[in-house]
PDB file of N, CA and C in Angstrom:
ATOM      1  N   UNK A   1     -19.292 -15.625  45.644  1.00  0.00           N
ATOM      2  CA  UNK A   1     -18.344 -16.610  45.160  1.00  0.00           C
ATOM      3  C   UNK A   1     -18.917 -18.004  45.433  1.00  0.00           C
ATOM      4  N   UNK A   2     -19.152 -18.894  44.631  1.00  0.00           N
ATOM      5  CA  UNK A   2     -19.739 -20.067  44.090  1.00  0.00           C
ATOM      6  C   UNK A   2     -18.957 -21.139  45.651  1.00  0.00           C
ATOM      7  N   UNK A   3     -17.983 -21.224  45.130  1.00  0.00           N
ATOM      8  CA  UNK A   3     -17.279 -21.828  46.341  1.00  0.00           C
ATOM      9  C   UNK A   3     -17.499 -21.331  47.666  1.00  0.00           C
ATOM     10  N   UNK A   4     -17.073 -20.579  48.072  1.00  0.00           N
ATOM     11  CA  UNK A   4     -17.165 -20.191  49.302  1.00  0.00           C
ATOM     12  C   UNK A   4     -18.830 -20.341  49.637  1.00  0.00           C
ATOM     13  N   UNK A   5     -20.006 -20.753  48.966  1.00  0.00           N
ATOM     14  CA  UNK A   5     -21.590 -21.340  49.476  1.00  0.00           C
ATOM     15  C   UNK A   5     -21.707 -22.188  49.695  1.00  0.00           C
ATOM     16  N   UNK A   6     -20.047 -23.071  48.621  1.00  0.00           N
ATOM     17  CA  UNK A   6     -20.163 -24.408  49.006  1.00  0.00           C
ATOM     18  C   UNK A   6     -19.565 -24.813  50.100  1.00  0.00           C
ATOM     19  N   UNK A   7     -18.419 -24.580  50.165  1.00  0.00           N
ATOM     20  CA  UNK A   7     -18.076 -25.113  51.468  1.00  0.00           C
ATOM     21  C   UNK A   7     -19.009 -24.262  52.972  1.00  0.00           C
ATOM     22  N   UNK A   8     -19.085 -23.025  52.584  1.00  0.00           N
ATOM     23  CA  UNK A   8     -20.483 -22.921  53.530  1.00  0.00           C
ATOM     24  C   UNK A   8     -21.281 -23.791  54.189  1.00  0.00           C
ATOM     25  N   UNK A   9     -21.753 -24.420  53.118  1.00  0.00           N
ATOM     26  CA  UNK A   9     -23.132 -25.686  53.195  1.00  0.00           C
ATOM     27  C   UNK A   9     -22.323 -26.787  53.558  1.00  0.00           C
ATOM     28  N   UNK A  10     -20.948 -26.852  53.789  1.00  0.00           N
ATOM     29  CA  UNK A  10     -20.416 -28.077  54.245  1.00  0.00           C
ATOM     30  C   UNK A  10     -19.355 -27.693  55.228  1.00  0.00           C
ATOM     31  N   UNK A  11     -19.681 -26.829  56.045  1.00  0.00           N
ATOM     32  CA  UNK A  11     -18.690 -25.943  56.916  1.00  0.00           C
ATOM     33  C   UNK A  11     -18.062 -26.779  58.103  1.00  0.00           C
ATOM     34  N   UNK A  12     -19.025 -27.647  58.472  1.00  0.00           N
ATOM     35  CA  UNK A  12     -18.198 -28.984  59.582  1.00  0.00           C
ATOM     36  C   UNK A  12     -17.665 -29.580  59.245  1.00  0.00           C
ATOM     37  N   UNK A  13     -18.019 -30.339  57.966  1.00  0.00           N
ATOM     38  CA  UNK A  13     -16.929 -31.299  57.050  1.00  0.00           C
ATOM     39  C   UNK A  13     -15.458 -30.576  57.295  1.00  0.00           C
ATOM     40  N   UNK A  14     -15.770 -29.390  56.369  1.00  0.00           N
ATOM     41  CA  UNK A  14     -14.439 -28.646  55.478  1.00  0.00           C
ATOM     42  C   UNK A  14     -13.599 -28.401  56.871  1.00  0.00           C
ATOM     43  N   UNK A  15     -14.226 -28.163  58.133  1.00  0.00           N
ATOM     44  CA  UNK A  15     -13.784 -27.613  59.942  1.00  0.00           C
ATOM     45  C   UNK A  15     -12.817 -28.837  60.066  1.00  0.00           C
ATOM     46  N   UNK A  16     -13.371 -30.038  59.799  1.00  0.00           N
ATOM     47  CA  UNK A  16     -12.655 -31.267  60.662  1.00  0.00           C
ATOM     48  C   UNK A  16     -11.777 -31.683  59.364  1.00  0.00           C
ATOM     49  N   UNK A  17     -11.872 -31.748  58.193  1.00  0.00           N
ATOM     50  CA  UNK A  17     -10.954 -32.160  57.151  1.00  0.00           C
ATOM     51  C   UNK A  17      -9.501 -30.731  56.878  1.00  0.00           C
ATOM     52  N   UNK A  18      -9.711 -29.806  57.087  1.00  0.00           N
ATOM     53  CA  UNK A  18      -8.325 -28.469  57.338  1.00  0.00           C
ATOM     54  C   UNK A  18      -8.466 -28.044  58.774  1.00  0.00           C
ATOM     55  N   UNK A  19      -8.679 -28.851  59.579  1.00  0.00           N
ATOM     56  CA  UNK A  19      -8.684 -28.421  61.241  1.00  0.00           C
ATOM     57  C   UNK A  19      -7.176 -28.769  61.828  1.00  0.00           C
ATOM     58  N   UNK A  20      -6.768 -28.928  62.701  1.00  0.00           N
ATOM     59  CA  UNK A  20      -5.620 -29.427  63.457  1.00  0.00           C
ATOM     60  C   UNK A  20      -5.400 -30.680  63.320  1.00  0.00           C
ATOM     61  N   UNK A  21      -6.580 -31.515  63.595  1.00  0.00           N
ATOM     62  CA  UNK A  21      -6.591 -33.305  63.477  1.00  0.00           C
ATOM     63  C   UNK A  21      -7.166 -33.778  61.882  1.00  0.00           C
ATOM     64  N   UNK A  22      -6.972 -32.846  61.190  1.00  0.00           N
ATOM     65  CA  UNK A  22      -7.728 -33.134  59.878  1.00  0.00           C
ATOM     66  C   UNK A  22      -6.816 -34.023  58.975  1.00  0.00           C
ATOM     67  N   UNK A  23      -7.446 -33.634  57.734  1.00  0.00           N
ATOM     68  CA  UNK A  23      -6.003 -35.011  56.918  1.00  0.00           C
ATOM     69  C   UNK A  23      -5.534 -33.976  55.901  1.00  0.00           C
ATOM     70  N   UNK A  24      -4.200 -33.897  56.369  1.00  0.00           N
ATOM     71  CA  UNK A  24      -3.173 -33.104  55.304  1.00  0.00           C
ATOM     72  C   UNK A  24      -2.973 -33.230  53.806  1.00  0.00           C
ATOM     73  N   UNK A  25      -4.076 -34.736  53.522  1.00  0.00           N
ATOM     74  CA  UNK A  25      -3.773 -34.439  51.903  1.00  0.00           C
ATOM     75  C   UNK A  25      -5.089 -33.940  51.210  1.00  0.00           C
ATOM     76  N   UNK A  26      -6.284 -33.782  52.143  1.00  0.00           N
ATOM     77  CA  UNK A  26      -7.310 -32.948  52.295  1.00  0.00           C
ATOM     78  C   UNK A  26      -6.848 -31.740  51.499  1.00  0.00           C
ATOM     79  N   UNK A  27      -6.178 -30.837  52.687  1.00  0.00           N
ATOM     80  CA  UNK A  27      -5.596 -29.391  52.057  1.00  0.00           C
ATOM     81  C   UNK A  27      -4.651 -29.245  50.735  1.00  0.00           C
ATOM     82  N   UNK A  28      -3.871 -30.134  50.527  1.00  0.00           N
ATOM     83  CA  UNK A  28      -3.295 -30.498  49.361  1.00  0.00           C
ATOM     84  C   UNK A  28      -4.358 -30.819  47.963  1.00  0.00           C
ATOM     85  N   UNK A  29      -5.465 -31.169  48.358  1.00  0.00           N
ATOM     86  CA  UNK A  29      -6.398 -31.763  47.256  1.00  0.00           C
ATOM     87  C   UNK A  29      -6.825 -30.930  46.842  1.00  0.00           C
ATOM     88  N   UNK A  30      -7.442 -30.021  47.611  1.00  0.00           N
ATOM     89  CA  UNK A  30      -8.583 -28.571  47.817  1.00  0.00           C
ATOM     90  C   UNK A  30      -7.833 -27.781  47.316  1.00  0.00           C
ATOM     91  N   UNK A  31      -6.281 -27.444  47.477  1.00  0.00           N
ATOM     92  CA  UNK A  31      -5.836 -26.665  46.668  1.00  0.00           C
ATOM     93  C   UNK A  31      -5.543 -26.478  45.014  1.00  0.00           C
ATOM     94  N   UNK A  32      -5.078 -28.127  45.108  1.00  0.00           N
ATOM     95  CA  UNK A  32      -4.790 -28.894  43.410  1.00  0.00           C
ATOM     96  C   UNK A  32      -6.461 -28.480  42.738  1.00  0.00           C
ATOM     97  N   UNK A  33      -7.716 -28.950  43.518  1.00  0.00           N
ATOM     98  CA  UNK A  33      -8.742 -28.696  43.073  1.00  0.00           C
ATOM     99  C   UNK A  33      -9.185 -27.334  42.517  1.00  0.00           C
ATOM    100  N   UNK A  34      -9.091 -26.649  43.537  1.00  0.00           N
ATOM    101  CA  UNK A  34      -9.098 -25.214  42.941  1.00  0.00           C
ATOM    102  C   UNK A  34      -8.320 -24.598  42.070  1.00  0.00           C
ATOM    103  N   UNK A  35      -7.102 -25.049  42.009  1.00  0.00           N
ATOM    104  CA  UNK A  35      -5.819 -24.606  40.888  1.00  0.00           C
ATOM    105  C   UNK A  35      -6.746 -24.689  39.577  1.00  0.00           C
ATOM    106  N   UNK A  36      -7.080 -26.352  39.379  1.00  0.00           N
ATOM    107  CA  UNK A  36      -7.206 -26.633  38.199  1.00  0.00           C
ATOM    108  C   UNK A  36      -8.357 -25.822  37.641  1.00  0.00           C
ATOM    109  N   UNK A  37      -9.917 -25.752  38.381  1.00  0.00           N
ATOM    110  CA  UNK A  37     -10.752 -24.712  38.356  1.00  0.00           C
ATOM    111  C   UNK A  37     -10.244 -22.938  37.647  1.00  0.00           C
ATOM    112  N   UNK A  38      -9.360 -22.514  38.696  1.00  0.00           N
ATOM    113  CA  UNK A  38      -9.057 -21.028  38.171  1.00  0.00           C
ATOM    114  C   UNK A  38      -8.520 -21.183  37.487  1.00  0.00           C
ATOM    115  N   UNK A  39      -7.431 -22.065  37.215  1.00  0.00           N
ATOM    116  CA  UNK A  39      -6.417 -22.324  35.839  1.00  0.00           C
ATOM    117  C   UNK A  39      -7.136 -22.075  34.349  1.00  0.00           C
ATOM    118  N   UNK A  40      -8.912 -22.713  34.357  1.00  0.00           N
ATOM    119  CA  UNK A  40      -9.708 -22.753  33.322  1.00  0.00           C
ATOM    120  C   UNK A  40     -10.380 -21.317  32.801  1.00  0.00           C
ATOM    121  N   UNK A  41     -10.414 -20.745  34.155  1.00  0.00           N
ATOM    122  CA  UNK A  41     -10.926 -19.427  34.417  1.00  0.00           C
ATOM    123  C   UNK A  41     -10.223 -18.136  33.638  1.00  0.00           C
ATOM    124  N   UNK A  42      -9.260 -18.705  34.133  1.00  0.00           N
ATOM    125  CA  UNK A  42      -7.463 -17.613  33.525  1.00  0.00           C
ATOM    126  C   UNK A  42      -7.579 -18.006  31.990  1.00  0.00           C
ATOM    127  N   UNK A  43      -7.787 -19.347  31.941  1.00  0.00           N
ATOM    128  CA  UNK A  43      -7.360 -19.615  30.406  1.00  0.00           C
ATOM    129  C   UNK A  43      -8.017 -19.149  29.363  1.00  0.00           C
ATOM    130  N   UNK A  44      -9.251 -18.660  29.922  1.00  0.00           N
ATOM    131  CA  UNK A  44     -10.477 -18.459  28.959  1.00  0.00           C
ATOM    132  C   UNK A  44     -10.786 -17.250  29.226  1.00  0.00           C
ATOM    133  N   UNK A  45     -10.045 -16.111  30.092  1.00  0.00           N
ATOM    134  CA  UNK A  45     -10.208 -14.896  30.196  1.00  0.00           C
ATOM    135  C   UNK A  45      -9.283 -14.161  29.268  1.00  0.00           C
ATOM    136  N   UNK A  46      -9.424 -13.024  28.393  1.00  0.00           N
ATOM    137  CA  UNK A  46      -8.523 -11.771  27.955  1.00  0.00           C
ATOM    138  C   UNK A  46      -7.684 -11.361  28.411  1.00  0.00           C
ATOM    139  N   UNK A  47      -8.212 -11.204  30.333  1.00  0.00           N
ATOM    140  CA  UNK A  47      -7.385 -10.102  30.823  1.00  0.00           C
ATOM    141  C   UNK A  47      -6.270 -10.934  31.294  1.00  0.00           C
ATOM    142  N   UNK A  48      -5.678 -11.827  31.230  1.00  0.00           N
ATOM    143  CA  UNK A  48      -4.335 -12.808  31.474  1.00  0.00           C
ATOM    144  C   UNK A  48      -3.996 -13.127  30.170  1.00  0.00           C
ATOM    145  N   UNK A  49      -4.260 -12.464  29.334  1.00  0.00           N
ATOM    146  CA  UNK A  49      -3.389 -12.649  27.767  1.00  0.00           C
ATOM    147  C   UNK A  49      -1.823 -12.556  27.932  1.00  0.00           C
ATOM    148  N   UNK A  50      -1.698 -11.461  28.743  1.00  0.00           N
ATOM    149  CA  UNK A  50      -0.201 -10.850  28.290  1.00  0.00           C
ATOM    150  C   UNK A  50       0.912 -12.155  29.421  1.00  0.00           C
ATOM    151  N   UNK A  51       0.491 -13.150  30.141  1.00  0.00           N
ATOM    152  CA  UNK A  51       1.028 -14.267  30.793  1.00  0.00           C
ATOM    153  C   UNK A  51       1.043 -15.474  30.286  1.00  0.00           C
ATOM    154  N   UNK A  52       2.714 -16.050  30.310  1.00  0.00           N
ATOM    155  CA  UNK A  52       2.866 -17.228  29.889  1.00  0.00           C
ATOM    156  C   UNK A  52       2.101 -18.202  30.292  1.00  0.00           C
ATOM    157  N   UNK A  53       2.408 -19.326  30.084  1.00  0.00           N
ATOM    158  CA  UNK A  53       1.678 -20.360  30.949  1.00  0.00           C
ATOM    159  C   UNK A  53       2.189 -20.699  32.216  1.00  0.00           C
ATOM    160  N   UNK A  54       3.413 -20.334  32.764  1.00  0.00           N
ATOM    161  CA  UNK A  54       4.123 -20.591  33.717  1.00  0.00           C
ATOM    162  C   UNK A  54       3.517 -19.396  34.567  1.00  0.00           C
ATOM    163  N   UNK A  55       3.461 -18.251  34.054  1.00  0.00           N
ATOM    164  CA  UNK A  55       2.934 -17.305  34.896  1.00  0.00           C
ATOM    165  C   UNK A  55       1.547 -16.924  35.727  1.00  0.00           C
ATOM    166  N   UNK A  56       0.680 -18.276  34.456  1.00  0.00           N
ATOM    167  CA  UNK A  56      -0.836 -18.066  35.093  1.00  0.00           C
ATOM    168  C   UNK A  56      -0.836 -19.403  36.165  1.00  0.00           C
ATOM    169  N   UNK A  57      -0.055 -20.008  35.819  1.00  0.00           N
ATOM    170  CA  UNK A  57      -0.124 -21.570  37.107  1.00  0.00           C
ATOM    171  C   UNK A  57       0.438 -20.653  38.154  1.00  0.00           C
ATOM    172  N   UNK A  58       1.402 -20.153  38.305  1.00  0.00           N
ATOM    173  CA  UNK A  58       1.892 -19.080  39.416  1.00  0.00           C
ATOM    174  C   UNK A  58       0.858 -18.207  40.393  1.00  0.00           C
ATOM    175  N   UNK A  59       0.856 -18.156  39.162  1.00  0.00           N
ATOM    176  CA  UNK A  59      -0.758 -16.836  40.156  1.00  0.00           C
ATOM    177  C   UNK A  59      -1.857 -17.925  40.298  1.00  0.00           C
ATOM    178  N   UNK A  60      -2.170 -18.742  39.772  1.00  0.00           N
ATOM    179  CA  UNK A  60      -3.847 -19.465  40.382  1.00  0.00           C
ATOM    180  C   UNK A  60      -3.571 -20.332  41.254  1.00  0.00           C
ATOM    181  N   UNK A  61      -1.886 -20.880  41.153  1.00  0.00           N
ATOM    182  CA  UNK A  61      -1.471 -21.424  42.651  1.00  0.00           C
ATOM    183  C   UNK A  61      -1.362 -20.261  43.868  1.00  0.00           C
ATOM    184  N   UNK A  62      -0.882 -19.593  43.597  1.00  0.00           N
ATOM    185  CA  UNK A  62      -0.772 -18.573  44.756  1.00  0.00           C
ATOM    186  C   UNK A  62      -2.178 -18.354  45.076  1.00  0.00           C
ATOM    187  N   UNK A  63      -2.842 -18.163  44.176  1.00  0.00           N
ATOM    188  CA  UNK A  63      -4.858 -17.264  44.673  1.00  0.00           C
ATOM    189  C   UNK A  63      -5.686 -18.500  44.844  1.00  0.00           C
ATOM    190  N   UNK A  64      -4.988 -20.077  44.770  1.00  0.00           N
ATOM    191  CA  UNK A  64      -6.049 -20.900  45.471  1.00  0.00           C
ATOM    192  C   UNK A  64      -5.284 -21.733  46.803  1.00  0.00           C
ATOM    193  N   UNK A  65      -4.108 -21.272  46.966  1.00  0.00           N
ATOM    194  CA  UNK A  65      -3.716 -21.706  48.392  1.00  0.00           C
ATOM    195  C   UNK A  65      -3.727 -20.517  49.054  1.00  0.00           C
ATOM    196  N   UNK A  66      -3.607 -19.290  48.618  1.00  0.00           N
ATOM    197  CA  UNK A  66      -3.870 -17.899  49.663  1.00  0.00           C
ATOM    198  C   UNK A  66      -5.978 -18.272  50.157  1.00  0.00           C
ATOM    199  N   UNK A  67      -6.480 -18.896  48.942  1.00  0.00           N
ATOM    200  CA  UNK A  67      -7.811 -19.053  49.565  1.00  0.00           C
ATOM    201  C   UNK A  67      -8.636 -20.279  50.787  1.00  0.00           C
ATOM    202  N   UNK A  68      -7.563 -21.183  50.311  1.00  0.00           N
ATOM    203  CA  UNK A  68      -7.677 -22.676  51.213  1.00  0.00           C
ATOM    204  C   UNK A  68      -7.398 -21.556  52.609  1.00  0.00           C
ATOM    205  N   UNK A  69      -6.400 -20.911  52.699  1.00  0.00           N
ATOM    206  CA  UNK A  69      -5.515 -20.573  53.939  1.00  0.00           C
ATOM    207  C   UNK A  69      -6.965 -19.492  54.623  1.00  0.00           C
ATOM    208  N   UNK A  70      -7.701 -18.748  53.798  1.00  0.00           N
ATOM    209  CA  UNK A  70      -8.506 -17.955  54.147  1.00  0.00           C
ATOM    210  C   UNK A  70      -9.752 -19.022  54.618  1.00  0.00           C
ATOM    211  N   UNK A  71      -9.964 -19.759  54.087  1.00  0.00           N
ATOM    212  CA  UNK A  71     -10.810 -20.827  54.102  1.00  0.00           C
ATOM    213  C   UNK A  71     -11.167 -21.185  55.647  1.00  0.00           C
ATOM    214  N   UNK A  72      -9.590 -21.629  55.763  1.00  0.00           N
ATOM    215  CA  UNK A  72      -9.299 -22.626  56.874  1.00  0.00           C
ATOM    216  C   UNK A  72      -9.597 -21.443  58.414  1.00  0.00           C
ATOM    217  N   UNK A  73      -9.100 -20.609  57.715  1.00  0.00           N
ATOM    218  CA  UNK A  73      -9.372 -19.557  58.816  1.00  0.00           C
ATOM    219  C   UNK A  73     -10.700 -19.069  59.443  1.00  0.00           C
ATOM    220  N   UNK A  74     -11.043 -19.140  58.216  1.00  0.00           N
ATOM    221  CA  UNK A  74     -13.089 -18.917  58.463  1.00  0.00           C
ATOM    222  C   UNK A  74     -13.729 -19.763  59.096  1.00  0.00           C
ATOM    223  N   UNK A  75     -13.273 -20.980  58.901  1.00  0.00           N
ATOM    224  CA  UNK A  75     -14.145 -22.332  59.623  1.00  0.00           C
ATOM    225  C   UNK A  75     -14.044 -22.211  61.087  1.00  0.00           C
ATOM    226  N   UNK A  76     -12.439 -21.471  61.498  1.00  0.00           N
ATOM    227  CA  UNK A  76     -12.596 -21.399  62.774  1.00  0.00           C
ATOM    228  C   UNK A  76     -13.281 -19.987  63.252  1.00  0.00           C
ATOM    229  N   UNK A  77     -13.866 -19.346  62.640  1.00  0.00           N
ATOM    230  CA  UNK A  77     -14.674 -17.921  63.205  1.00  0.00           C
ATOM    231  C   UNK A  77     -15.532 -18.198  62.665  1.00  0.00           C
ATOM    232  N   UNK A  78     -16.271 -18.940  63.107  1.00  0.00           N
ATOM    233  CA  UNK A  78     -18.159 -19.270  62.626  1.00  0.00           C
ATOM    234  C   UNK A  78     -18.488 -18.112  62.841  1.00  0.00           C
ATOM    235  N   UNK A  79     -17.918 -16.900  63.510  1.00  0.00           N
ATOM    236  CA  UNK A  79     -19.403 -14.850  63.237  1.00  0.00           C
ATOM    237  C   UNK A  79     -18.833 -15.196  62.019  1.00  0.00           C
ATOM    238  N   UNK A  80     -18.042 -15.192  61.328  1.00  0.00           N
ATOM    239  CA  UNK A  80     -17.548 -14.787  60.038  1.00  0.00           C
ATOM    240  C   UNK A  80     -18.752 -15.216  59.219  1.00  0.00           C
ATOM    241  N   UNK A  81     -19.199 -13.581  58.568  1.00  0.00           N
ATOM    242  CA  UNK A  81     -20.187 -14.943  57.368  1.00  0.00           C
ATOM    243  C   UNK A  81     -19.204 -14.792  56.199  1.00  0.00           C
ATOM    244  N   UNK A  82     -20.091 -15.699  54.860  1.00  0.00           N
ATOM    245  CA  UNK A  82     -19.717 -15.862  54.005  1.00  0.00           C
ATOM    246  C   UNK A  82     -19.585 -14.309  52.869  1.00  0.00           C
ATOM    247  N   UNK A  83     -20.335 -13.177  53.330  1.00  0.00           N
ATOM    248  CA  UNK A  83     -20.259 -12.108  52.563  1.00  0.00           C
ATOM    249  C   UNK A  83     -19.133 -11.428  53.120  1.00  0.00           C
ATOM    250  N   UNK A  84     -18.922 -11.692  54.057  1.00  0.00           N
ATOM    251  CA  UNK A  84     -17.605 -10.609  54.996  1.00  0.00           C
ATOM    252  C   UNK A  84     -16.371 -11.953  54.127  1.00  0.00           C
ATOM    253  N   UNK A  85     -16.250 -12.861  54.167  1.00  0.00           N
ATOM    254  CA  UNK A  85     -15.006 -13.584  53.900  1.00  0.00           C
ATOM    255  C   UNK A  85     -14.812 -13.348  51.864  1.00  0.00           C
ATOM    256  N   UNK A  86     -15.789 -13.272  51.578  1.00  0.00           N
ATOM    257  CA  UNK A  86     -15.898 -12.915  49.642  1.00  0.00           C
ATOM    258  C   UNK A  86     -15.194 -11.579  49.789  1.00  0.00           C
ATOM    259  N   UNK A  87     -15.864 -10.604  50.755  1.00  0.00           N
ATOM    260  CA  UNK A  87     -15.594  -8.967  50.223  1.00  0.00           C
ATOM    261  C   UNK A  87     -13.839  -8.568  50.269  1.00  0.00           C
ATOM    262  N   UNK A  88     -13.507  -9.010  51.742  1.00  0.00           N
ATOM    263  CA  UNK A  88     -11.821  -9.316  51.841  1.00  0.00           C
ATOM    264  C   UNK A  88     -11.314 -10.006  51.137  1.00  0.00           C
ATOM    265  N   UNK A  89     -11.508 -11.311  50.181  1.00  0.00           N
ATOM    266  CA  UNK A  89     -10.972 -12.002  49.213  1.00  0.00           C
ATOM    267  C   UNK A  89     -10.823 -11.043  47.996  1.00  0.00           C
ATOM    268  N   UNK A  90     -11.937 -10.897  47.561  1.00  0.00           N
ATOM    269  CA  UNK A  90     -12.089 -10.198  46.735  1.00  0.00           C
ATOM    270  C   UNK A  90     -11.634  -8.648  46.356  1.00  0.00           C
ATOM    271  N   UNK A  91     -11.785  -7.905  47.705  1.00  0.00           N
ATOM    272  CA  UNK A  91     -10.520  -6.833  47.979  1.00  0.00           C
ATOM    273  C   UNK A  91      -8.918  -7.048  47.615  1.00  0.00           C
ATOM    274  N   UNK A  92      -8.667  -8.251  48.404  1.00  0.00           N
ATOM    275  CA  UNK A  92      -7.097  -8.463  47.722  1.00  0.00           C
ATOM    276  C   UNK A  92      -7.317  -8.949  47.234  1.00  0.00           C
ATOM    277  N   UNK A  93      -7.663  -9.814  46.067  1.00  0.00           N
ATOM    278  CA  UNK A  93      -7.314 -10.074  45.014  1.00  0.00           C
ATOM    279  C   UNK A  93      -7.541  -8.983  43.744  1.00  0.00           C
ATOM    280  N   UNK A  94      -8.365  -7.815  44.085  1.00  0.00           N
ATOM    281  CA  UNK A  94      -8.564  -6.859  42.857  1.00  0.00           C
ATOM    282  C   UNK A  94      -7.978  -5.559  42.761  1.00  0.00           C
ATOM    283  N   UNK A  95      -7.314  -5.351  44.366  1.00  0.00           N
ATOM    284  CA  UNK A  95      -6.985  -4.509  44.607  1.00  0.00           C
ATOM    285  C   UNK A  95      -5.250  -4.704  45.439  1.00  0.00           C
ATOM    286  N   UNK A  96      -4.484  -5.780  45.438  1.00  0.00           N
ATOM    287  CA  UNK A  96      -3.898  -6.342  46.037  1.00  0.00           C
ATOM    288  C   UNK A  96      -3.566  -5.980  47.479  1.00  0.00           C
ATOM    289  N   UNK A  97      -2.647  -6.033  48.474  1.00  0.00           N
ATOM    290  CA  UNK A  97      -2.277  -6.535  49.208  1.00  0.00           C
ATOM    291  C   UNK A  97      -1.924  -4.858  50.519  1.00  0.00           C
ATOM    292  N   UNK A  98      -1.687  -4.093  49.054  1.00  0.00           N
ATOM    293  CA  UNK A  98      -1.319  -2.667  49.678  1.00  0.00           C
ATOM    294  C   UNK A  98      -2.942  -1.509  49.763  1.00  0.00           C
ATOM    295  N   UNK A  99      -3.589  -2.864  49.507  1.00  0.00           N
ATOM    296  CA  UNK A  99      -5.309  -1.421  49.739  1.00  0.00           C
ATOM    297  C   UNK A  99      -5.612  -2.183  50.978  1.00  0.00           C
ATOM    298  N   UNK A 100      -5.009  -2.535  51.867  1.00  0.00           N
ATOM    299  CA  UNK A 100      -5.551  -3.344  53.154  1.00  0.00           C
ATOM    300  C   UNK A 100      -4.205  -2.722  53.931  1.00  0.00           C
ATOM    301  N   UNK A 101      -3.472  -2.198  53.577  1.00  0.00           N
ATOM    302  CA  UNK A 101      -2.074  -0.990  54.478  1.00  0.00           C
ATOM    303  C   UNK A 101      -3.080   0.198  54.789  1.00  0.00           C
ATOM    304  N   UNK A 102      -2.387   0.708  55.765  1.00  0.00           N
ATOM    305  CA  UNK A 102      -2.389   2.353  56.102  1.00  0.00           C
ATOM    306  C   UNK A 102      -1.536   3.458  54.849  1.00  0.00           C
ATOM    307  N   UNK A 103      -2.109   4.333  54.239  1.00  0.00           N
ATOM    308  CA  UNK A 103      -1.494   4.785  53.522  1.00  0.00           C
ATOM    309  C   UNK A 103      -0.754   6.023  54.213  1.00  0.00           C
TER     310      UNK A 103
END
C-alpha cells in the first residue's frame, strides 16, 4: 500500500503530528486527505456500482479514518513493520471485521 511507504519514510513527522501533543487538525486533514483519494478510487471502480453516492462517501470515510486510527497506532509500535500493518488492513477491509473473530 502506496501510503502506508509513505508515511513510513516520514514515520517521526506522522509520530509527533497524530501523537498526544500533536495538532488535531493534522488528523482531521489526513483523514479529509485520504477520503478524497479513495473517494476517486471507488469512483472509478465497477465493484461499487451498485452504491449511491452517499453510500461510497460512507464507506471511504469509515476506511480512511479506521486507517488514520491504524496509522496512529503503528507509529507507536515501531516492531510493527509496514508489511504486518498492510496484511491486517487489508484482511479487514476484504474480508471484514468477523475473519479476525474466533469462529
Amino acid at each position: 500500500m502506496k501510503i502506508l511507504k509513505l508515511v513510513y519514510e516520514n514515520k517521526k513527522v506522522i509520530s509527533l503530528l497524530l501523537g498526544d501533543c500533536g495538532d488535531p487538525r493534522f488528523h482531521e486533514r489526513f483523514i479529509t486527505y485520504l477520503a478524497q483519494k479513495g473517494l476517486k478510487v471507488i469512483e472509478n471502480s465497477s465493484e461499487f456500482n451498485d452504491l449511491d453516492q452517499r453510500q461510497k462517501e460512507l464507506l471511504i470515510q469509515y476506511i480512511s479514518s479506521a486507517l488514520v486510527g491504524l496509522i496512529a497506532y503503528w507509529v507507536k509500535h515501531p516492531e510493527m513493520t509496514v508489511e504486518e500493518l498492510h496484511s491486517f488492513f487489508e484482511k479487514l477491509f476484504l474480508n471484514g471485521i468477523t475473519s479476525l473473530t474466533a469462529k
